[in-house]
Protein backbone atom coordinates (compact mmCIF):
# COMPACT_ATOMS: atom_id res chain seq x y z
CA UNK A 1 338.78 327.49 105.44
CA UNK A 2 335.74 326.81 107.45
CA UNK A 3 333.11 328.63 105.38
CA UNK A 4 330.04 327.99 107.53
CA UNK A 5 331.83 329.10 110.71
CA UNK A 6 332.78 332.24 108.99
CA UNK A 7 329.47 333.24 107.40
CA UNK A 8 328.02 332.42 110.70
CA UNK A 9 329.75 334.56 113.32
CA UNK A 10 330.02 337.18 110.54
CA UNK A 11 326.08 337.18 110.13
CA UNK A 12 325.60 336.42 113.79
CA UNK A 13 327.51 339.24 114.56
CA UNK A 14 325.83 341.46 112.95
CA UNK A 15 322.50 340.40 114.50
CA UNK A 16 323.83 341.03 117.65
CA UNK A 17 324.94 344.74 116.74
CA UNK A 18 321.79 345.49 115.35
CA UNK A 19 320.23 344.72 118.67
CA UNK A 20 322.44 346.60 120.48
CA UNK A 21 322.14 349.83 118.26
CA UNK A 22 318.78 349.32 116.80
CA UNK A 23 316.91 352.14 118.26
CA UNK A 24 319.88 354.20 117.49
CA UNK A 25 319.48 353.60 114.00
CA UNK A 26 315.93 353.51 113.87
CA UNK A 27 314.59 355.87 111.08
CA UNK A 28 311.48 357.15 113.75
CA UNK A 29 310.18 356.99 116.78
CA UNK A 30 309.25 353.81 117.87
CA UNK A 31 305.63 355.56 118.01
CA UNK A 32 305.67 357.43 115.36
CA UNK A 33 302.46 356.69 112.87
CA UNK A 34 301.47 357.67 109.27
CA UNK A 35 297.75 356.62 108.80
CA UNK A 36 296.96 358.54 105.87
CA UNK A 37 299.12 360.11 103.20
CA UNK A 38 298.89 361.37 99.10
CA UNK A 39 300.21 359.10 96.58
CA UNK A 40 301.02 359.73 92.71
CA UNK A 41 298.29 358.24 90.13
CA UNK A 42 297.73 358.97 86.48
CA UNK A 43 294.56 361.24 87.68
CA UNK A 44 296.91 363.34 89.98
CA UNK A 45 297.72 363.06 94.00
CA UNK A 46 295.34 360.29 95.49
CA UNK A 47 294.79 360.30 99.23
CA UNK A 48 295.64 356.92 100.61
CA UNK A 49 295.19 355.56 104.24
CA UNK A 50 297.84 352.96 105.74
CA UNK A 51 299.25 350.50 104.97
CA UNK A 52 301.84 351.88 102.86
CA UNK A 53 303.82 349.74 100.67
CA UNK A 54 307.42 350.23 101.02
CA UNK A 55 308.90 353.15 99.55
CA UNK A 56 311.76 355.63 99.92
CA UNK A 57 309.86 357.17 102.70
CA UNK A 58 309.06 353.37 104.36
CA UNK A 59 311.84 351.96 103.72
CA UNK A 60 309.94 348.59 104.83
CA UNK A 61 306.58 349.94 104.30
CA UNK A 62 304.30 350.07 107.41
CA UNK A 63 301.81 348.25 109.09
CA UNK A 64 297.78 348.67 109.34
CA UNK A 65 297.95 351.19 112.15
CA UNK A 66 300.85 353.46 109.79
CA UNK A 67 303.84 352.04 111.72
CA UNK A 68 307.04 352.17 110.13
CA UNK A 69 307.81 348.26 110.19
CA UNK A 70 311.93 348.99 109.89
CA UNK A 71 311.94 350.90 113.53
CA UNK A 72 309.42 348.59 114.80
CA UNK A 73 311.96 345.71 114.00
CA UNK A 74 314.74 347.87 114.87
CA UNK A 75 313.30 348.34 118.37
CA UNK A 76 312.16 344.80 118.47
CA UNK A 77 315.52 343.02 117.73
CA UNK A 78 317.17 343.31 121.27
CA UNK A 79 314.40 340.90 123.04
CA UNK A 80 314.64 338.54 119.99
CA UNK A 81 318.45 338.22 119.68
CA UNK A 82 319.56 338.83 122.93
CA UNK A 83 316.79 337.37 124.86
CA UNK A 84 317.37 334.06 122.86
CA UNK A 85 321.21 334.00 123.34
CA UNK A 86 320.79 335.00 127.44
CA UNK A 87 318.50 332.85 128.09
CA UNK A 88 320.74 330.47 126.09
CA UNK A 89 324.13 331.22 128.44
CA UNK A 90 322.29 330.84 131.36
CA UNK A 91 320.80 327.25 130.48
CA UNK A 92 324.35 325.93 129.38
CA UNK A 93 325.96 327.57 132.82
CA UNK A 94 323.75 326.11 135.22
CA UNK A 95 323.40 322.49 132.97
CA UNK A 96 326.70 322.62 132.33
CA UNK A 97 328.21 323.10 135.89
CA UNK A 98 325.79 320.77 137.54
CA UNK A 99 326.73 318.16 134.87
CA UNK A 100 330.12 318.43 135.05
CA UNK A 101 329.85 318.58 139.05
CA UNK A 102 327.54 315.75 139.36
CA UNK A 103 329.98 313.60 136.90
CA UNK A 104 332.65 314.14 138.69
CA UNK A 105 331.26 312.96 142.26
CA UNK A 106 328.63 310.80 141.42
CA UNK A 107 329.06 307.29 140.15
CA UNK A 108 327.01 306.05 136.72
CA UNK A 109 324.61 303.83 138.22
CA UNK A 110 323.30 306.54 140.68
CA UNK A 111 323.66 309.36 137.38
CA UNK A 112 321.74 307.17 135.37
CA UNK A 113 318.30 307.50 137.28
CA UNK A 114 319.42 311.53 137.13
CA UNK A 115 318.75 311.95 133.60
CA UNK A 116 315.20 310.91 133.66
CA UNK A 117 313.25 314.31 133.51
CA UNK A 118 309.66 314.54 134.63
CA UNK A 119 308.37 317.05 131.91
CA UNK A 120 309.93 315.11 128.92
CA UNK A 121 306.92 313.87 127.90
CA UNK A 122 305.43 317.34 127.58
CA UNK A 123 306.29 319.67 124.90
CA UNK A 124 308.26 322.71 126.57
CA UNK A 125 305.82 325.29 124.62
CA UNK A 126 302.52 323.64 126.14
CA UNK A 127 303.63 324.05 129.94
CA UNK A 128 304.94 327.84 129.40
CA UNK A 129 301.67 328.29 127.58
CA UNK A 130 299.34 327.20 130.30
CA UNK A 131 301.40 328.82 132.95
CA UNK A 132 301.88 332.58 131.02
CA UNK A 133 298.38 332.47 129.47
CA UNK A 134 296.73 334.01 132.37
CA UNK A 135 299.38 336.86 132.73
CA UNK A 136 300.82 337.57 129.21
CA UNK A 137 298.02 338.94 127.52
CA UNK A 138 297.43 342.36 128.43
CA UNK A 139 299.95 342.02 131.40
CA UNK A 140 299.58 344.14 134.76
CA UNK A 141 303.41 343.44 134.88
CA UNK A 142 306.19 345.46 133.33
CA UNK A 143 307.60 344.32 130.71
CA UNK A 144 311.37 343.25 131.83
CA UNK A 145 309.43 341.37 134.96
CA UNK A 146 307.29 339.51 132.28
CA UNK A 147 310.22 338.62 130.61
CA UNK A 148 312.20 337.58 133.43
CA UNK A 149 309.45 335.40 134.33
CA UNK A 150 309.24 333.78 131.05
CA UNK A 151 313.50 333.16 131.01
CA UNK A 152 313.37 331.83 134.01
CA UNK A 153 310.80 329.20 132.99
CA UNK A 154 312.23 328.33 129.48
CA UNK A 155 315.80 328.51 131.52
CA UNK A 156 314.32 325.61 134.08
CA UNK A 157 312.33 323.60 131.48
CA UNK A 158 315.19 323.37 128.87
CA UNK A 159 318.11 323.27 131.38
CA UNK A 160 317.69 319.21 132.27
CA UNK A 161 318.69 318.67 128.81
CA UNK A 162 321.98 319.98 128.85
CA UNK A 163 322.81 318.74 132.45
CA UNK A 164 322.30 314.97 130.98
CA UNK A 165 324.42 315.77 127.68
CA UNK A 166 327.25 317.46 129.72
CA UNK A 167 326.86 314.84 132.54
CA UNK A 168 327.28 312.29 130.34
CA UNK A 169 330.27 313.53 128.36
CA UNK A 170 331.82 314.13 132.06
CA UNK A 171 331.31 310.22 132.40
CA UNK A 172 332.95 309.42 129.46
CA UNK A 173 335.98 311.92 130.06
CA UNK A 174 336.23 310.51 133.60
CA UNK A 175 337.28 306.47 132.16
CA UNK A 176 340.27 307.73 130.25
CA UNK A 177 343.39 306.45 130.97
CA UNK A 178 345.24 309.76 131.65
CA UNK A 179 342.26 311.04 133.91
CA UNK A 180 342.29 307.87 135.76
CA UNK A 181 346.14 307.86 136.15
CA UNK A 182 345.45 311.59 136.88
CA UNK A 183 342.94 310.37 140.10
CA UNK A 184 345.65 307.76 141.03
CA UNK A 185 348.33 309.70 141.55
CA UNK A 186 345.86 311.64 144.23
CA UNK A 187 345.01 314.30 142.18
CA UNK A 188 341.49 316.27 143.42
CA UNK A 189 338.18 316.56 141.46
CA UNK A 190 338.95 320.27 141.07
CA UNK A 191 342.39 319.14 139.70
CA UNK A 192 340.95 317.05 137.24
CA UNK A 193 338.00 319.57 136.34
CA UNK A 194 340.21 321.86 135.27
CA UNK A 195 343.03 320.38 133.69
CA UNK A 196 341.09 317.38 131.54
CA UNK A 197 337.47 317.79 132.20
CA UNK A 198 337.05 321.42 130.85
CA UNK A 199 339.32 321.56 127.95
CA UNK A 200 337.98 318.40 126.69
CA UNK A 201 334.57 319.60 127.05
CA UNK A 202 334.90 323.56 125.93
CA UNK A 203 334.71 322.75 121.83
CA UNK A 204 330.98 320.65 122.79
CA UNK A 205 329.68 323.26 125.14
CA UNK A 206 330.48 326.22 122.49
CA UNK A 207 328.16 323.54 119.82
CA UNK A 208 325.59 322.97 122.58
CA UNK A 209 325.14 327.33 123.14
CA UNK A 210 324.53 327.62 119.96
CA UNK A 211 322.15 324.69 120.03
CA UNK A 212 320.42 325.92 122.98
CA UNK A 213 320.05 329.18 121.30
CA UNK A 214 318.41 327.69 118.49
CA UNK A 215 316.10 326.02 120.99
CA UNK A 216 315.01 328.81 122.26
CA UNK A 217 314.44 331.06 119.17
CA UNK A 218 312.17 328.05 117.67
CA UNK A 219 310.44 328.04 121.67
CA UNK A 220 309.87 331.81 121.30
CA UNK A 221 308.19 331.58 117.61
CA UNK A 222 306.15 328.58 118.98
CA UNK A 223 304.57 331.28 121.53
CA UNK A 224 304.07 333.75 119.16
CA UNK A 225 301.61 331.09 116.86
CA UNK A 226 299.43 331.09 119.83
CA UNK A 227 299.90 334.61 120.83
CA UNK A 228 301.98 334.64 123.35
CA UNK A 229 304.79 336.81 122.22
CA UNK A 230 308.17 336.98 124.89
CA UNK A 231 307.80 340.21 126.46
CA UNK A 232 303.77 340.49 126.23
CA UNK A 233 300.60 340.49 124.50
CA UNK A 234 298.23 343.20 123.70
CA UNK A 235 295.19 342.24 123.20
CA UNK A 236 292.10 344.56 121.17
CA UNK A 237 288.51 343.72 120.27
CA UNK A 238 286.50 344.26 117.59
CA UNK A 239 287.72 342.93 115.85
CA UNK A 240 290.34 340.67 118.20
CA UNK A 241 293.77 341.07 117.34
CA UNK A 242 296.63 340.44 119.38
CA UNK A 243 299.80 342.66 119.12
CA UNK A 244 303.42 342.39 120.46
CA UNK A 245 304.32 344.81 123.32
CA UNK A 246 308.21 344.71 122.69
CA UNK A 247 307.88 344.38 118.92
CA UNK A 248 309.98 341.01 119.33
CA UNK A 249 310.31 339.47 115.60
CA UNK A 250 308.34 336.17 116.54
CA UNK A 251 305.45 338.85 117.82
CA UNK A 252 305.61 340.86 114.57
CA UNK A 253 305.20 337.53 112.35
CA UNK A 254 302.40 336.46 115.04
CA UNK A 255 300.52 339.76 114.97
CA UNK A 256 301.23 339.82 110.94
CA UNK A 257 299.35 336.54 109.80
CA UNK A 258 296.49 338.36 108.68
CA UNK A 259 297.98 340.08 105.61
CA UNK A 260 300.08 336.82 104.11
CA UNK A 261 298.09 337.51 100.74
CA UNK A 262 297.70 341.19 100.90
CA UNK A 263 299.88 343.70 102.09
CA UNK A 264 302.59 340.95 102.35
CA UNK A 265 305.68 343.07 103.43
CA UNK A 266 303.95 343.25 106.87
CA UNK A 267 304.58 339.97 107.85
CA UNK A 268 307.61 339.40 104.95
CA UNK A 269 310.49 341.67 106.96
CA UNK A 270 309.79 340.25 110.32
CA UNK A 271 309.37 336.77 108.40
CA UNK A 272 312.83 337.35 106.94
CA UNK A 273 315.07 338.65 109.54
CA UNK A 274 313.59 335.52 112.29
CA UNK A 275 315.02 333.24 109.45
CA UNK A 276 318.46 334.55 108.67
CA UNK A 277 319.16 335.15 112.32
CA UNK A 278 317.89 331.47 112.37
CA UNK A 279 320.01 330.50 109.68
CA UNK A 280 322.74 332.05 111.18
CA UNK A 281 322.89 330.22 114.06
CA UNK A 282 322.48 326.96 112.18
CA UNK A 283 325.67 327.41 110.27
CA UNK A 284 327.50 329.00 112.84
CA UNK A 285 326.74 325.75 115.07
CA UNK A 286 327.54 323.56 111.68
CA UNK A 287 330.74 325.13 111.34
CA UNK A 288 331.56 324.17 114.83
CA UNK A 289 330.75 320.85 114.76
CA UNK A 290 332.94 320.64 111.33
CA UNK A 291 335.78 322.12 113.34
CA UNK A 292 335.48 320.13 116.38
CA UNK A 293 335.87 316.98 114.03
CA UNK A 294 338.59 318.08 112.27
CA UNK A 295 339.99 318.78 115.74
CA UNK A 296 339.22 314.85 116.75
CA UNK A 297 340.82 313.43 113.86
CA UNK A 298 343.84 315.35 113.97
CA UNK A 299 344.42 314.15 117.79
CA UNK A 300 343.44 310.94 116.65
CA UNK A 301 346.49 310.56 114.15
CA UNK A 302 349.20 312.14 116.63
């Protein structure tokens, strides 16, 4: 039994539930503040301003400004789950079918000068940076237009790199014997694309998703050290502190940094639930890759 695989899609799973039901299940408002309240002390009822450790009231506690951090997270979990696994899809559909197209029509000398990408030098994080800087902190946009124009830049800056995996697996497909029998008895690229190319190929692209996904969660908590949290910043003076709009995990960590040695479940929940859905997809892409080996050996003793 593939353990890994099973914890993973279970745990995955239920990340991606959460984010579909989250403000469903959120215990308040997603405005909703306490900022000051009683507690019990050995003099009698003490009044106490936020933040509020958790409690049976906070289940999570709340934040500085007397936000329950539970709905915040609950609220927040759609842009941070499902924004990293759309934005993964959509990199391994358009990498994937220009790979496999280009593969198939091109020959390896000419493919070969393909794969050489202009930003790899350049960390992925730097470019969005300088390019959403200007428009990300206290954004005139709405939100799902800021965060269409951040996908579609970590889509187009991370989808060279799974056009030159799949491309290359395509050329590797292509020099078996039974494709090249395949292409001599006249059959077309389409043919061959769908009956050897794709189910050769469909075990790797299901590793490289979850790859990509991981990818992009790390690319969206890179952001978030420097303030730029997906979905947009809000920014406030005296003193300056930057806060997430969406209430995206990587945001909540970002915004959070402050009270690491005091008040630590601020930034601890956020913290916690970035690095199981992390973890997550790490076994989840393990398991595959134990499967898909298992999968290769077996073929390779029949």
């Amino acid at each position: 039994m593939n353990i890994k695989l099973v914890l993973g899609v279970l745990l995955f799973g239920g990340f991606i539930l959460i984010s579909l039901i989250g403000p469903l299940i959120a215990p308040y408002e997603v405005d909703y503040n306490k900022k000051i309240g009683y507690t019990q002390t050995a003099e009698g009822q003490q009044l106490v301003s936020s933040p509020f450790p958790p409690s049976q009231e906070f289940k999570f506690g709340t934040d500085k400004w007397g936000y329950d951090i539970l709905t915040l997270m609950l609220h927040g979990a759609k842009y941070t789950v499902l924004g990293t696994l759309l934005i993964a899809i959509a990199r391994v559909l358009l990498g994937g079918i220009a790979g496999i197209l280009m593969g198939l029509h091109k020959k390896k000398r000419t493919l070969r000068k393909a794969t050489i990408s202009v930003w790899s030098g350049i960390p992925t994080f730097v470019i969005i940076y300088f390019i959403m800087v200007g428009i990300n902190i206290n954004p005139s946009i709405p939100i799902w237009g800021l965060i269409l124009i951040q996908s579609v830049l970590m889509i187009f800056l991370g989808v060279s790199s799974v056009y030159n995996v799949i491309f290359s697996k395509t050329a590797e497909i292509k020099k078996e014997l039974y494709v090249v029998a395949s292409k001599s008895l006249g059959a077309s690229n389409n043919h061959i694309m769908v009956k050897h190319i794709w189910p050769a190929l469909k075990g790797n692209i299901m590793i490289i998703l979850i790859n990509e996904a991981i990818l992009v969660l790390h690319l969206i908590g890179q952001l978030g050290i420097f303030n730029l949290f997906f979905g947009g910043t809000h920014q406030q003076f005296f003193p300056t502190i930057y806060l997430s709009v969406t209430h995206e995990w990587s945001g909540l960590i970002g915004q959070a940094r402050g009270f690491m040695y005091h008040s630590h479940w601020i930034i601890l929940f956020p913290l916690l639930a970035y690095i199981l859905f992390l973890f997550s997809l790490y076994l989840t892409s393990s398991g595959l890759s134990d499967l898909q080996v298992k999968k290769v050996r077996k073929a390779s003793l029949l």
